[in-house]
Protein backbone atom coordinates (compact mmCIF):
# COMPACT_ATOMS: atom_id res chain seq x y z
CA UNK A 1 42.01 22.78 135.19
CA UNK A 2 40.52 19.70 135.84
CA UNK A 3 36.89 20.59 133.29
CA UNK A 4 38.41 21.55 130.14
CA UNK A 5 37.07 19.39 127.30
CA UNK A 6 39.79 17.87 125.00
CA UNK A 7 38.68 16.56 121.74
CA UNK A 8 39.98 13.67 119.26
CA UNK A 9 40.66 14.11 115.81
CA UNK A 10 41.38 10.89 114.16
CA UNK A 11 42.51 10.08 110.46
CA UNK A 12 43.90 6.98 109.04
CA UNK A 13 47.77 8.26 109.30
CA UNK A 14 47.53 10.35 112.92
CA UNK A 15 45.42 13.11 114.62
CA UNK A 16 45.69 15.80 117.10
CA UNK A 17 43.93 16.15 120.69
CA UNK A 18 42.72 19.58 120.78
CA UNK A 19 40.61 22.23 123.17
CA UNK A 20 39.62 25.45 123.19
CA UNK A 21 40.09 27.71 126.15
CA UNK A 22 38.98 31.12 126.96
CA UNK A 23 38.96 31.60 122.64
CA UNK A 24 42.18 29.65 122.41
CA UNK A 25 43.20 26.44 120.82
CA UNK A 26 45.77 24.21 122.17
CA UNK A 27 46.83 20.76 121.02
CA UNK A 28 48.71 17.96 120.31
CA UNK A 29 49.60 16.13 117.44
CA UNK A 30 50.19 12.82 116.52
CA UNK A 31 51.07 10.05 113.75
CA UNK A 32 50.14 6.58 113.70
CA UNK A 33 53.02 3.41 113.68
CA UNK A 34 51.55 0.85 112.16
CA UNK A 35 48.72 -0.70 114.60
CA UNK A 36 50.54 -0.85 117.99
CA UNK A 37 52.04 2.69 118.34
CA UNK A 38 51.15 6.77 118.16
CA UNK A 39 54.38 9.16 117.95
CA UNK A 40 53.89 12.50 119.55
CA UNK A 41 55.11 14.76 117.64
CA UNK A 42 53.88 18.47 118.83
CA UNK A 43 52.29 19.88 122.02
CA UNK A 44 51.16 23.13 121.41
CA UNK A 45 49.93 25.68 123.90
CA UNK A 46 49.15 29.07 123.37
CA UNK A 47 51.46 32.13 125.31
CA UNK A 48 47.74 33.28 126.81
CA UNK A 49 47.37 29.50 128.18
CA UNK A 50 50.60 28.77 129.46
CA UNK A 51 51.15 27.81 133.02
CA UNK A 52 47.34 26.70 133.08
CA UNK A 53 48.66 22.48 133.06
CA UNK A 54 46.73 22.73 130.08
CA UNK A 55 49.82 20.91 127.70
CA UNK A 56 49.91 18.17 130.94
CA UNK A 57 46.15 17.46 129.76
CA UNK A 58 46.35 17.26 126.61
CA UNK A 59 49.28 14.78 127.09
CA UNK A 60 47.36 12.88 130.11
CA UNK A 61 44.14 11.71 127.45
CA UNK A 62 46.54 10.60 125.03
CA UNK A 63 47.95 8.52 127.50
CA UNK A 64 44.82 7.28 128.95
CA UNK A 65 43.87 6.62 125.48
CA UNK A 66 46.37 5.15 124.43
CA UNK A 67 46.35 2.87 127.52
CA UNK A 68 42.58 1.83 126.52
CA UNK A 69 43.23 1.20 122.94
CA UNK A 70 46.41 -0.94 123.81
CA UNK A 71 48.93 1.36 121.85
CA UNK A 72 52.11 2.44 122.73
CA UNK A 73 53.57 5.97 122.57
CA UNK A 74 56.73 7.19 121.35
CA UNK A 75 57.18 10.80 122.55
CA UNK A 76 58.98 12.58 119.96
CA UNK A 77 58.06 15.77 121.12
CA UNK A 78 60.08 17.33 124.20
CA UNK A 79 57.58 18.77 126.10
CA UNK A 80 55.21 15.16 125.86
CA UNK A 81 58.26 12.83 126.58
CA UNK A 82 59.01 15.43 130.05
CA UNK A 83 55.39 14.80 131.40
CA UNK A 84 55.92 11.13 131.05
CA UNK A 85 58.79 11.04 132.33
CA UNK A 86 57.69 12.92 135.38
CA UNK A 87 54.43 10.71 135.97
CA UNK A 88 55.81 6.87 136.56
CA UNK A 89 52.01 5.93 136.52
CA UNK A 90 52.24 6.95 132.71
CA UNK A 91 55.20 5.06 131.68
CA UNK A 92 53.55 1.61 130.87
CA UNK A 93 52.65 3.16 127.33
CA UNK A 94 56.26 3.62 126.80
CA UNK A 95 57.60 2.15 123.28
């Protein structure tokens, strides 16, 4: 599930991560704290995609992005702060 394309959605305030699969939308949301962090606030996978690592994606860009930009994360939502915590290579953009 390495090809799926995952797409930003920025505002001033937050944004979500988002990508349609086989018809279905999954994504995750965020909100912006002050300059130098994003919470993550909601991972949301449809029942048709689960089990597909599609979630772990969604949760690996915002990482990488986050990483690029110089921002660190505060994973509010369960299933987001679990994938970091399982991949050490991720936990530099720790708040």
């Amino acid at each position: 599930m390495s090809d799926i394309d995952i797409r930003l959605e920025e505002t001033d305030t937050g944004g979500r991560y988002v990508t349609v699969v086989d018809g279905f939308e999954a994504e995750m949301t965020f909100s912006k704290a002050g300059t130098e962090r994003i919470i993550i606030d909601h991972t949301g996978v449809p029942r048709e995609l689960g089990g597909r690592g599609i979630g772990v994606k969604l949760v690996e860009q915002g990482v990488l992005d986050a990483r690029a930009k110089g921002l660190k994360i505060v994973p509010l939502c369960p299933f987001a702060k679990a994938q970091i915590e399982k991949h050490p290579e991720w936990q530099d953009v720790l708040a």
